[in-house]
PDB file of N, CA and C in Angstrom:
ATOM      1  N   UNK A   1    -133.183  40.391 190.176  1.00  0.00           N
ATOM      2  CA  UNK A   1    -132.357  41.536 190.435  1.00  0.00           C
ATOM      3  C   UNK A   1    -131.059  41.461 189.627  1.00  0.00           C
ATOM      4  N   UNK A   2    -130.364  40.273 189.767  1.00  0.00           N
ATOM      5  CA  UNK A   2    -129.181  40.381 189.041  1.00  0.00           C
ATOM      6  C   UNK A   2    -129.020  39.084 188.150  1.00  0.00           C
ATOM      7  N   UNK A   3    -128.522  39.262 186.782  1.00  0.00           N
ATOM      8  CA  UNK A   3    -128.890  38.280 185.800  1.00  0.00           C
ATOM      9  C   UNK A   3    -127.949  37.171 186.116  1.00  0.00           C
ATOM     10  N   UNK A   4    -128.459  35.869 185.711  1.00  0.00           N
ATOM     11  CA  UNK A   4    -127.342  34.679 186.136  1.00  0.00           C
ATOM     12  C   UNK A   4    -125.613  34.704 185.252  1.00  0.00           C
ATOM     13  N   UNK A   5    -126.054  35.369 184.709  1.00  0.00           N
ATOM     14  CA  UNK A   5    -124.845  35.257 183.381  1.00  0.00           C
ATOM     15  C   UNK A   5    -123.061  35.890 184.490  1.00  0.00           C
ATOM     16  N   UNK A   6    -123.607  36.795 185.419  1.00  0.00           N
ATOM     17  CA  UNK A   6    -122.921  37.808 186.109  1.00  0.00           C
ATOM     18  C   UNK A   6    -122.033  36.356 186.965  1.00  0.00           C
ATOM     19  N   UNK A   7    -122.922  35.451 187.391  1.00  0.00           N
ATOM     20  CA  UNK A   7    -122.261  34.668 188.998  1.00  0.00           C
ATOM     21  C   UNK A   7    -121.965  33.331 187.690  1.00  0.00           C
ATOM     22  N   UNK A   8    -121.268  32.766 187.282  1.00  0.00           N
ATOM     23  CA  UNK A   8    -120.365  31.562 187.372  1.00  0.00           C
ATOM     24  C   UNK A   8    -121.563  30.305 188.017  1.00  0.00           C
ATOM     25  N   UNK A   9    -121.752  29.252 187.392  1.00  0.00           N
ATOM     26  CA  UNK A   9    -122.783  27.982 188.157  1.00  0.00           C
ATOM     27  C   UNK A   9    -121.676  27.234 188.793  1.00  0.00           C
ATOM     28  N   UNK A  10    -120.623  27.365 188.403  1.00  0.00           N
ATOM     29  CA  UNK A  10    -119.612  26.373 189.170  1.00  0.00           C
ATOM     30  C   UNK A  10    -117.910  26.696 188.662  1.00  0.00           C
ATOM     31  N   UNK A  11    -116.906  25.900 189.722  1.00  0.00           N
ATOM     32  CA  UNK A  11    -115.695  26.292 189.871  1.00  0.00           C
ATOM     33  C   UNK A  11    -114.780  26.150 188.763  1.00  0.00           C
ATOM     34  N   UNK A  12    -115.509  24.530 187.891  1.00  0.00           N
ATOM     35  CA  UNK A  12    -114.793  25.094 186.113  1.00  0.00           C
ATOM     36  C   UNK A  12    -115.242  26.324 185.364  1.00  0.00           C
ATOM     37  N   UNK A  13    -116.283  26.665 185.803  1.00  0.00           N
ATOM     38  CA  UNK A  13    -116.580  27.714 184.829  1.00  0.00           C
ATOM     39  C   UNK A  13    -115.940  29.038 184.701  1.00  0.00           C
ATOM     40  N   UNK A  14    -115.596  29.250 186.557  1.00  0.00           N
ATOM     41  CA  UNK A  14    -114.649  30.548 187.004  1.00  0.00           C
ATOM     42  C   UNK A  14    -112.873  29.905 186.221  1.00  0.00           C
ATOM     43  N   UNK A  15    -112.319  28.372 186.448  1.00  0.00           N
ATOM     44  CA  UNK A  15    -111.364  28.567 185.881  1.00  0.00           C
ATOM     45  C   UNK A  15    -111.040  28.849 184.408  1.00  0.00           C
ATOM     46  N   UNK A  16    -112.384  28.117 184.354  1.00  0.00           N
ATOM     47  CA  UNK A  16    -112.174  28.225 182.218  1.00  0.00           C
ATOM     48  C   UNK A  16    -112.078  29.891 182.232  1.00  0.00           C
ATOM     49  N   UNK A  17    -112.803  30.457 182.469  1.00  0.00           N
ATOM     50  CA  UNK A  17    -113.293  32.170 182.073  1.00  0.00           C
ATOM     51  C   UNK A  17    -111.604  32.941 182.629  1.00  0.00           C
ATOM     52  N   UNK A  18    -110.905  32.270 184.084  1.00  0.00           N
ATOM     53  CA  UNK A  18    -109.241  33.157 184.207  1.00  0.00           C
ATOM     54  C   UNK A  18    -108.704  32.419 183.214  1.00  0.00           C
ATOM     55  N   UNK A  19    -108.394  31.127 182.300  1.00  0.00           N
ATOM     56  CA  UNK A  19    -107.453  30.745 181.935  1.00  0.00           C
ATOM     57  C   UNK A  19    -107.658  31.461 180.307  1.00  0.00           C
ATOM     58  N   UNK A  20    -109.263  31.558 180.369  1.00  0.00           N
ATOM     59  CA  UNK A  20    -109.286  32.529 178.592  1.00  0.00           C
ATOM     60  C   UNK A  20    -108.680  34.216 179.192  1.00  0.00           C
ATOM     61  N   UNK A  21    -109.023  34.128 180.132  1.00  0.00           N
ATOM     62  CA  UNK A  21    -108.176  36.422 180.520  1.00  0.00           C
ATOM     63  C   UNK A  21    -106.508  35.673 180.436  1.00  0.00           C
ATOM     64  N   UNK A  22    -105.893  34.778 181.113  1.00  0.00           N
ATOM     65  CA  UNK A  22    -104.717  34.520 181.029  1.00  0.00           C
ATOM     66  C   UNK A  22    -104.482  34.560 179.365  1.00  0.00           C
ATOM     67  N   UNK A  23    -104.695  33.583 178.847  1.00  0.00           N
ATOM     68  CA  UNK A  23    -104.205  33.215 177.521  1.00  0.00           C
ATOM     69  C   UNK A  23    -104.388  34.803 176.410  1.00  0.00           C
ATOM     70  N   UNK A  24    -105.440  35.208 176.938  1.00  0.00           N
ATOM     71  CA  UNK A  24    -105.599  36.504 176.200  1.00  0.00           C
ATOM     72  C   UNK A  24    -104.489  37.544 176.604  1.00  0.00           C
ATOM     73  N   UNK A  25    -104.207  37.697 177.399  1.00  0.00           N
ATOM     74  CA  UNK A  25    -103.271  38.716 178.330  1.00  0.00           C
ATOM     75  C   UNK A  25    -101.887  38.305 177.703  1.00  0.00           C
ATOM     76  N   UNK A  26    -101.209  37.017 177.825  1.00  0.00           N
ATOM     77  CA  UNK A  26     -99.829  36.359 177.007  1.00  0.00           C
ATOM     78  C   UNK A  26     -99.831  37.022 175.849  1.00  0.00           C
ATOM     79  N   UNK A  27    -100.632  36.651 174.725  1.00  0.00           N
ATOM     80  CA  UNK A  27    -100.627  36.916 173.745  1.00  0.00           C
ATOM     81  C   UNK A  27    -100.413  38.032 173.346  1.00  0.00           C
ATOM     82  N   UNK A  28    -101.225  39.422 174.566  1.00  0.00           N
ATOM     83  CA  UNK A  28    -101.332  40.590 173.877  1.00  0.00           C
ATOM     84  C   UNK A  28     -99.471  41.087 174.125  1.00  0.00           C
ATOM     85  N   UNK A  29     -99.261  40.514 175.057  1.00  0.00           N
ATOM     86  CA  UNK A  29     -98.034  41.330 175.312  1.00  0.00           C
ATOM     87  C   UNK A  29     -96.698  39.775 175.228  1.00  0.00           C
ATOM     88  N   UNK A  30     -96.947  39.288 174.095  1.00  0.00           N
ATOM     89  CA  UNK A  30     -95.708  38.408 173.851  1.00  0.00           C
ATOM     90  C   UNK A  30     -95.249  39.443 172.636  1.00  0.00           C
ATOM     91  N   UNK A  31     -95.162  40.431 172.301  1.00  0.00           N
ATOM     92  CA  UNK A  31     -94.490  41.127 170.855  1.00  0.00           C
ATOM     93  C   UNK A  31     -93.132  41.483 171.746  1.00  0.00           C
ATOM     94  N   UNK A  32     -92.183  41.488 170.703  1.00  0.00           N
ATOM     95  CA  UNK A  32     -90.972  41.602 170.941  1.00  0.00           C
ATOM     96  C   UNK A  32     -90.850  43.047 171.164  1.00  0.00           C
ATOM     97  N   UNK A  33     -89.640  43.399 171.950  1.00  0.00           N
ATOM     98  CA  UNK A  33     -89.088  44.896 172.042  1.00  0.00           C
ATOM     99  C   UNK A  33     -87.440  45.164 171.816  1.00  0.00           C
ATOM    100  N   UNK A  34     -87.468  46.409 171.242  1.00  0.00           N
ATOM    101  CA  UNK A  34     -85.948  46.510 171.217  1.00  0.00           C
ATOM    102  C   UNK A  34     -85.155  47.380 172.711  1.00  0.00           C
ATOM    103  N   UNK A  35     -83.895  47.062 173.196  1.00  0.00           N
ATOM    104  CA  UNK A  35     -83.776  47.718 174.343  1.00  0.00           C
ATOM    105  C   UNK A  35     -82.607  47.998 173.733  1.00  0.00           C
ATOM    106  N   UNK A  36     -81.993  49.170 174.536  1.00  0.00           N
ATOM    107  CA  UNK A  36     -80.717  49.463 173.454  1.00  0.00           C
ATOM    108  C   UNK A  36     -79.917  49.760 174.547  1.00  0.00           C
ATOM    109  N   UNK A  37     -78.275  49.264 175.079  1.00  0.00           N
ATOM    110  CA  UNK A  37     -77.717  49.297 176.287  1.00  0.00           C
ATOM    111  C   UNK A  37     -76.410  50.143 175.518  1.00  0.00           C
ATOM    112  N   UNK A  38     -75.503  50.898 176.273  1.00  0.00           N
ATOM    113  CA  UNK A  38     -74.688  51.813 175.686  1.00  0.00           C
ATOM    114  C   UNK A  38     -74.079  52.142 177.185  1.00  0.00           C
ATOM    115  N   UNK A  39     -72.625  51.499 176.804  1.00  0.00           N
ATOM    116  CA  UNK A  39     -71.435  51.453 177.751  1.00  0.00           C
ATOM    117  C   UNK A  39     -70.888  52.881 178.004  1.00  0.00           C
ATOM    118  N   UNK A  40     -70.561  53.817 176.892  1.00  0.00           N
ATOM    119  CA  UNK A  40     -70.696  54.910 177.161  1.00  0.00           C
ATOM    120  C   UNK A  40     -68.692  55.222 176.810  1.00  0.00           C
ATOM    121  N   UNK A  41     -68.022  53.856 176.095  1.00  0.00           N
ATOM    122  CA  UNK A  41     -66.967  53.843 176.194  1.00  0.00           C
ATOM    123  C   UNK A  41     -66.976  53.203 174.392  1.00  0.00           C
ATOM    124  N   UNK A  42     -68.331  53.432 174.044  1.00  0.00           N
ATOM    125  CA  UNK A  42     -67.771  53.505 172.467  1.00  0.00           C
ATOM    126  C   UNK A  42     -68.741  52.385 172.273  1.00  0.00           C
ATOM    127  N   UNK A  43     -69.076  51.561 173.131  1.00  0.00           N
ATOM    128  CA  UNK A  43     -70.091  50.104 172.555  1.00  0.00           C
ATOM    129  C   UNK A  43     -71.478  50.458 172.437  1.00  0.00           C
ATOM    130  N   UNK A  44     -72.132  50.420 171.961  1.00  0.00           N
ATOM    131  CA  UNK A  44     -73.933  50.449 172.261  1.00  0.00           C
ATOM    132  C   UNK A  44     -74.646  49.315 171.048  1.00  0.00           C
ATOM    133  N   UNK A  45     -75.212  48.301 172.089  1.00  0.00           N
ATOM    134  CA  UNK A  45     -76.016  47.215 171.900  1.00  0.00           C
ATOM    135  C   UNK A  45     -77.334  47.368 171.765  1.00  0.00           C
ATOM    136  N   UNK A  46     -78.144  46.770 170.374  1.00  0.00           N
ATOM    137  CA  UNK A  46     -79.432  46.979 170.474  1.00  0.00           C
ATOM    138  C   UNK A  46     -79.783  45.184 170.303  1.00  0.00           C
ATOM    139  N   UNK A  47     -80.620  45.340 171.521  1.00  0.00           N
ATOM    140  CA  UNK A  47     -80.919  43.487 171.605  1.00  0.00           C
ATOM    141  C   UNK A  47     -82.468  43.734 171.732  1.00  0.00           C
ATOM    142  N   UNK A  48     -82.841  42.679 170.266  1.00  0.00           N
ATOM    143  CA  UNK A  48     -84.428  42.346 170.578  1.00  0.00           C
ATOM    144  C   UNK A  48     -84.846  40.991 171.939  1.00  0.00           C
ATOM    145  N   UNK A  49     -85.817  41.609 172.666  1.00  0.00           N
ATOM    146  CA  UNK A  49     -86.539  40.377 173.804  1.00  0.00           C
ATOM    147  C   UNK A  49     -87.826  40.576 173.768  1.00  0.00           C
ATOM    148  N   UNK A  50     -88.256  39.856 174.754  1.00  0.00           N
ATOM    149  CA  UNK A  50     -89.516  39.554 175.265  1.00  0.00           C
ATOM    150  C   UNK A  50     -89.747  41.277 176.740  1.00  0.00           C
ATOM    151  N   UNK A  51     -90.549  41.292 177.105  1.00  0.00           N
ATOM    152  CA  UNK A  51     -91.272  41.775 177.798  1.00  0.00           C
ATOM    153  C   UNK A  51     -90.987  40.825 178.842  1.00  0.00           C
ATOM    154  N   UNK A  52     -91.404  39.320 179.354  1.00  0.00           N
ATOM    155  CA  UNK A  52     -91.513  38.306 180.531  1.00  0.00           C
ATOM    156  C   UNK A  52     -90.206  37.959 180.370  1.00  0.00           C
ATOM    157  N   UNK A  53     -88.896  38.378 179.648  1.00  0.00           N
ATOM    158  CA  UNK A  53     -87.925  37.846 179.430  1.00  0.00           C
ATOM    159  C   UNK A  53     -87.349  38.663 181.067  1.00  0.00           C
ATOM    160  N   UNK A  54     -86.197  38.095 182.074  1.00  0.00           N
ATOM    161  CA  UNK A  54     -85.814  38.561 183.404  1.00  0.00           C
ATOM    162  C   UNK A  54     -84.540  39.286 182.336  1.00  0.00           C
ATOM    163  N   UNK A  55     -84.206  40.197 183.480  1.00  0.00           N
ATOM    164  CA  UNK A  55     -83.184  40.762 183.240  1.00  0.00           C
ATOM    165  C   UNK A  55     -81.829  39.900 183.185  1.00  0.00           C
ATOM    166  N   UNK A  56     -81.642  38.876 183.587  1.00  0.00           N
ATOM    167  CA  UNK A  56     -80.119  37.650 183.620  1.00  0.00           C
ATOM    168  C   UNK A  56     -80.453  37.111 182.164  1.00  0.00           C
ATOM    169  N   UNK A  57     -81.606  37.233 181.225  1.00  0.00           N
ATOM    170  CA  UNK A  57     -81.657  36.626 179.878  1.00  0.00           C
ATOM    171  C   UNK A  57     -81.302  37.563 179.254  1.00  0.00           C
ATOM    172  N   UNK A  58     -81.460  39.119 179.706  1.00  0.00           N
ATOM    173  CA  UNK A  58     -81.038  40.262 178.638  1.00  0.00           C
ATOM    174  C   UNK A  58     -79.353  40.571 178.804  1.00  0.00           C
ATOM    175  N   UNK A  59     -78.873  39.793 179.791  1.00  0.00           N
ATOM    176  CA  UNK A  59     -77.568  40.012 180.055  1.00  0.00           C
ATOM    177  C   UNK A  59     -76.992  39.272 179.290  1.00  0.00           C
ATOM    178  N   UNK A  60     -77.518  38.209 179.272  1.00  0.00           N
ATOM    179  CA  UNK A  60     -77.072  36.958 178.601  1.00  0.00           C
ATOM    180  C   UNK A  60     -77.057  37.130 177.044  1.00  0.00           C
ATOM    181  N   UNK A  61     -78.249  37.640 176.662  1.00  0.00           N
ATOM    182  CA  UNK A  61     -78.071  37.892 174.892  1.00  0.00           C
ATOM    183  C   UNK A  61     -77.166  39.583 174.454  1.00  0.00           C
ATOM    184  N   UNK A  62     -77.099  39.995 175.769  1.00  0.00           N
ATOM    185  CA  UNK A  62     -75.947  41.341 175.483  1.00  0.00           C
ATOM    186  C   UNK A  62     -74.343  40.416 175.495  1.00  0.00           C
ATOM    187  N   UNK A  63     -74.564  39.265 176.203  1.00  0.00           N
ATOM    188  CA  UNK A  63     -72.931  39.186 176.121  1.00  0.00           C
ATOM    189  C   UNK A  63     -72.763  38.426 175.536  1.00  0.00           C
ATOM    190  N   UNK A  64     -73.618  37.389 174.309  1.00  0.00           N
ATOM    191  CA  UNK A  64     -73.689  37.175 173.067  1.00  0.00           C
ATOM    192  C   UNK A  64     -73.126  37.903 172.041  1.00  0.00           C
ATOM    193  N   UNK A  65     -74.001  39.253 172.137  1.00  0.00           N
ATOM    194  CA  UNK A  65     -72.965  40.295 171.367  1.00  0.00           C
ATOM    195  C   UNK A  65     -71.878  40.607 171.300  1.00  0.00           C
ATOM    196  N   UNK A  66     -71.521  40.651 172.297  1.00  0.00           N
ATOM    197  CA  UNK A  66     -69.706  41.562 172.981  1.00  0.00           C
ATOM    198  C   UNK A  66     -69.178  41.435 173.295  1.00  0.00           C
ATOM    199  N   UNK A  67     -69.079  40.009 173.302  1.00  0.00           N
ATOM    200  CA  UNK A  67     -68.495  39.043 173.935  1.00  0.00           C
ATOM    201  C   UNK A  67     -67.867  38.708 175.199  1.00  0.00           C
ATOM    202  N   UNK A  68     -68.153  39.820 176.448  1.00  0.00           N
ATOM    203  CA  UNK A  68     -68.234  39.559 177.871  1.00  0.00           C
ATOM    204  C   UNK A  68     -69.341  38.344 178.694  1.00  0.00           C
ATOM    205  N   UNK A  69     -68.737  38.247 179.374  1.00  0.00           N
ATOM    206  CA  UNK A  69     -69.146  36.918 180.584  1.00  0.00           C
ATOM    207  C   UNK A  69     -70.682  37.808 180.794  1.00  0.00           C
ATOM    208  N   UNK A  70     -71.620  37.429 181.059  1.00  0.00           N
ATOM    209  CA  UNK A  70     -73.132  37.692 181.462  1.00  0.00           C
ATOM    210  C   UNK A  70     -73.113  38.101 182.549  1.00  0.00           C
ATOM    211  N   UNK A  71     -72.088  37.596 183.472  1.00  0.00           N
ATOM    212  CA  UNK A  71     -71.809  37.405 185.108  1.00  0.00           C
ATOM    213  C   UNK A  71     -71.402  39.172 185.500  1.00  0.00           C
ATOM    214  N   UNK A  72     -70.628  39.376 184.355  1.00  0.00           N
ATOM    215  CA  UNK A  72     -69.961  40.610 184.631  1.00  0.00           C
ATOM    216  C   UNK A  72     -70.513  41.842 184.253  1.00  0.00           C
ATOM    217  N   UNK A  73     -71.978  41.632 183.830  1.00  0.00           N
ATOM    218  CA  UNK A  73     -72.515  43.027 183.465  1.00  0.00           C
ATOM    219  C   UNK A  73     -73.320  43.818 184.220  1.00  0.00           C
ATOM    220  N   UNK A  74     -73.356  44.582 184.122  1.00  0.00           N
ATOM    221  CA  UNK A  74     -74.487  45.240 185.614  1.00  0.00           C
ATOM    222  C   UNK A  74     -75.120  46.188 184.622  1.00  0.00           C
ATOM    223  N   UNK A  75     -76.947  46.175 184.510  1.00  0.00           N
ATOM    224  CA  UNK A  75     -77.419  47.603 183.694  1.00  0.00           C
ATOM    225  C   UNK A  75     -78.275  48.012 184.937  1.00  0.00           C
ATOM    226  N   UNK A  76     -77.857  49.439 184.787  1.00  0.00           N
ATOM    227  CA  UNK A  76     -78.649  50.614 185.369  1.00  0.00           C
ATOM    228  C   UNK A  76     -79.724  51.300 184.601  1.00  0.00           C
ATOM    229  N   UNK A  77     -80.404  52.476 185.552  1.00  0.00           N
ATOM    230  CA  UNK A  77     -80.755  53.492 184.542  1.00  0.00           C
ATOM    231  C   UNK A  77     -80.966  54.330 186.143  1.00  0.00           C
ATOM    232  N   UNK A  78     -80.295  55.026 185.677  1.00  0.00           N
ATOM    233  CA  UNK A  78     -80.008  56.589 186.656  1.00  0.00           C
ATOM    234  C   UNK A  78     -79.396  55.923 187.895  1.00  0.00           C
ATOM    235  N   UNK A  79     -79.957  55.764 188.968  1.00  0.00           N
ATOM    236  CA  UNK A  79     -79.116  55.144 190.331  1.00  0.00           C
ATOM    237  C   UNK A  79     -80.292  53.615 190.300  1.00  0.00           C
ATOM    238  N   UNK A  80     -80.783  53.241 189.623  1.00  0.00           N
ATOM    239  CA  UNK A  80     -81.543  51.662 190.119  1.00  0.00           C
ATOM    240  C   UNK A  80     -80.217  50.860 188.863  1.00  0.00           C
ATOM    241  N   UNK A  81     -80.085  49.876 190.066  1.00  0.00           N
ATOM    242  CA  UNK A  81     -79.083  48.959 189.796  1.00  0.00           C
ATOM    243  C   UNK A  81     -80.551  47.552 189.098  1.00  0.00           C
ATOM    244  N   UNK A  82     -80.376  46.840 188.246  1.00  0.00           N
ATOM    245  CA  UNK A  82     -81.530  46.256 187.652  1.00  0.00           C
ATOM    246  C   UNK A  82     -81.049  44.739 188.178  1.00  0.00           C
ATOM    247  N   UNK A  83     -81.790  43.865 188.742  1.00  0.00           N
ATOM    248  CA  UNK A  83     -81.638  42.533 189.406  1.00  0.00           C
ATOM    249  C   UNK A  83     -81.981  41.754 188.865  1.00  0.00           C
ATOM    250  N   UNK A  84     -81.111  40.643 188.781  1.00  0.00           N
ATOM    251  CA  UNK A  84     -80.906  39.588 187.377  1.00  0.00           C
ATOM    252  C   UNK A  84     -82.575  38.780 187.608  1.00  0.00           C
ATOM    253  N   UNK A  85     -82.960  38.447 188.596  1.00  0.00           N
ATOM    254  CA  UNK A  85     -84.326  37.559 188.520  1.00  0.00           C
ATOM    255  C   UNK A  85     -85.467  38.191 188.358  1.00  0.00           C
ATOM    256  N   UNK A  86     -85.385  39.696 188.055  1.00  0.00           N
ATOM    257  CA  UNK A  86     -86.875  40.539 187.078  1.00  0.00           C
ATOM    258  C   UNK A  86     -87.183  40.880 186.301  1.00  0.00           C
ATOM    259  N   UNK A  87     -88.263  40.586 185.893  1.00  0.00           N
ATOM    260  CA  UNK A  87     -88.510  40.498 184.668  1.00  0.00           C
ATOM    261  C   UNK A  87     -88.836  41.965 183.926  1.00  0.00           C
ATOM    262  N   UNK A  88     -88.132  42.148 182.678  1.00  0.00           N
ATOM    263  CA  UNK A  88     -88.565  43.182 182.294  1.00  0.00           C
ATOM    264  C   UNK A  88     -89.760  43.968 182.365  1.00  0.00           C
ATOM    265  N   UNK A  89     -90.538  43.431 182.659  1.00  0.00           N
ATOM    266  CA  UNK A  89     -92.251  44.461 182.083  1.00  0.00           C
ATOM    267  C   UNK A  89     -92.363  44.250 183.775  1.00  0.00           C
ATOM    268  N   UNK A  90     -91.652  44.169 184.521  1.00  0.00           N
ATOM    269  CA  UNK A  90     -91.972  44.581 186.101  1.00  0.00           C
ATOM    270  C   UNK A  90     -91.011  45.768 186.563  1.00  0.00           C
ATOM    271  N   UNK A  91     -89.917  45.910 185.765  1.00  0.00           N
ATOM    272  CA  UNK A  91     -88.950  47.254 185.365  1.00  0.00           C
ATOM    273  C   UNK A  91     -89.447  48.307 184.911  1.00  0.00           C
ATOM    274  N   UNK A  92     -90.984  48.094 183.946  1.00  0.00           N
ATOM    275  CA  UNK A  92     -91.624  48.907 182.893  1.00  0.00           C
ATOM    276  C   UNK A  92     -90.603  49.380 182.208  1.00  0.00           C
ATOM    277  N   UNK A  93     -89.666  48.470 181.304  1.00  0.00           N
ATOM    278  CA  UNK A  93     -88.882  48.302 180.568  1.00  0.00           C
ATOM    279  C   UNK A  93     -88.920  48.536 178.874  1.00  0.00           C
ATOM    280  N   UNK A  94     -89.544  49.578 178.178  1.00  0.00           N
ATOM    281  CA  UNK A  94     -90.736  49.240 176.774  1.00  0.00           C
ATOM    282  C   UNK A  94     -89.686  49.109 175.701  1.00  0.00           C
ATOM    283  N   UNK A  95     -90.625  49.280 174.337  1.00  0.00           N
ATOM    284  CA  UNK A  95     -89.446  49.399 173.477  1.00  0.00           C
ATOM    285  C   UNK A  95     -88.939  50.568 173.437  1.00  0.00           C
ATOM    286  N   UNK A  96     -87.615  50.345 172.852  1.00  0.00           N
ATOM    287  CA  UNK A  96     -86.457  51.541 172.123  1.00  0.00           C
ATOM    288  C   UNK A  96     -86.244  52.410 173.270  1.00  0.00           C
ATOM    289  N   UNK A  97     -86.062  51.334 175.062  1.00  0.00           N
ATOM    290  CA  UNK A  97     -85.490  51.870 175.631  1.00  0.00           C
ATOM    291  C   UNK A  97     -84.177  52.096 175.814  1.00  0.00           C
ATOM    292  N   UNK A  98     -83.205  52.789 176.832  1.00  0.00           N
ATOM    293  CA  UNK A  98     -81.943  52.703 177.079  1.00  0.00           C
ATOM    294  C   UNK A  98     -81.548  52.618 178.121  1.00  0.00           C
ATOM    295  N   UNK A  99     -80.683  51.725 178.533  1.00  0.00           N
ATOM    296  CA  UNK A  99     -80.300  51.768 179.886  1.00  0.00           C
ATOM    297  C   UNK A  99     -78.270  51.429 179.730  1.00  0.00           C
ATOM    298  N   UNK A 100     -77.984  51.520 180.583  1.00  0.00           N
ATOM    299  CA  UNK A 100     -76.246  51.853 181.021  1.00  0.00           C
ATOM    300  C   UNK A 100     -76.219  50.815 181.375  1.00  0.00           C
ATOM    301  N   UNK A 101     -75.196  49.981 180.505  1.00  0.00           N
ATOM    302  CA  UNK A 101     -73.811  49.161 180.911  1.00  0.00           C
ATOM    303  C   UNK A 101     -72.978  49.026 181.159  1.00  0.00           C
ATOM    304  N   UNK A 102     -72.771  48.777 182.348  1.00  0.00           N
ATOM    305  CA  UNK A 102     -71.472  48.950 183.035  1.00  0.00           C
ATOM    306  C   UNK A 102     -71.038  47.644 183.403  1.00  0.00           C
ATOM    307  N   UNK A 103     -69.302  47.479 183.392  1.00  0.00           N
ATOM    308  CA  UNK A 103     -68.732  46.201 183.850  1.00  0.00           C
ATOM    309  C   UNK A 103     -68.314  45.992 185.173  1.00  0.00           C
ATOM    310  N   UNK A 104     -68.645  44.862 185.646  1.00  0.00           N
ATOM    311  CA  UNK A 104     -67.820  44.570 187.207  1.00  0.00           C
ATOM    312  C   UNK A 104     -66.759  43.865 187.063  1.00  0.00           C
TER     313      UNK A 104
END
């Protein structure tokens, strides 16, 4: 009824087969993106990242640029305040987006 190829003979075989979908999945979406942040008071930052990069690493390479404390930046986009321990591509964050920088 149903061919053996479908069921796995054993529990390495199911991990080998997630760790090749894992490794395949990294890869497709390790390409860099540009996000472009704009204070709205004359500054606008375009910083290349990662996708798995959290939002406290994109703060961090914005205040590389501009030379503000990382601590002190807050980005929005419309009323969502963005929280330093998520990761961009859980934001659905893509390229040649924009989001608002604002200082605390």
């Amino acid at each position: 009824m149903f061919s053996r190829r479908w069921f796995p003979a054993n529990a390495r075989e199911c991990e080998r087969n997630a760790s090749d979908f894992l490794r395949e999945q990294t890869t497709e979406t390790s390409e860099m993106i540009e996000v472009v942040c704009n204070d709205r008071l004359g500054k606008k930052v375009r910083v290349k990242c990662n996708q798995e990069d959290t939002i406290g690493d994109l703060k961090k390479l914005i205040a590389a640029q501009t030379g503000t404390r990382w601590d002190k930046i807050v980005l929005k986009k419309w009323y969502t305040i963005f929280k330093d321990h998520v990761s961009l591509g859980d934001y659905e964050i893509h390229d040649g987006m924009n989001l608002e920088l604002y200082y605390q």
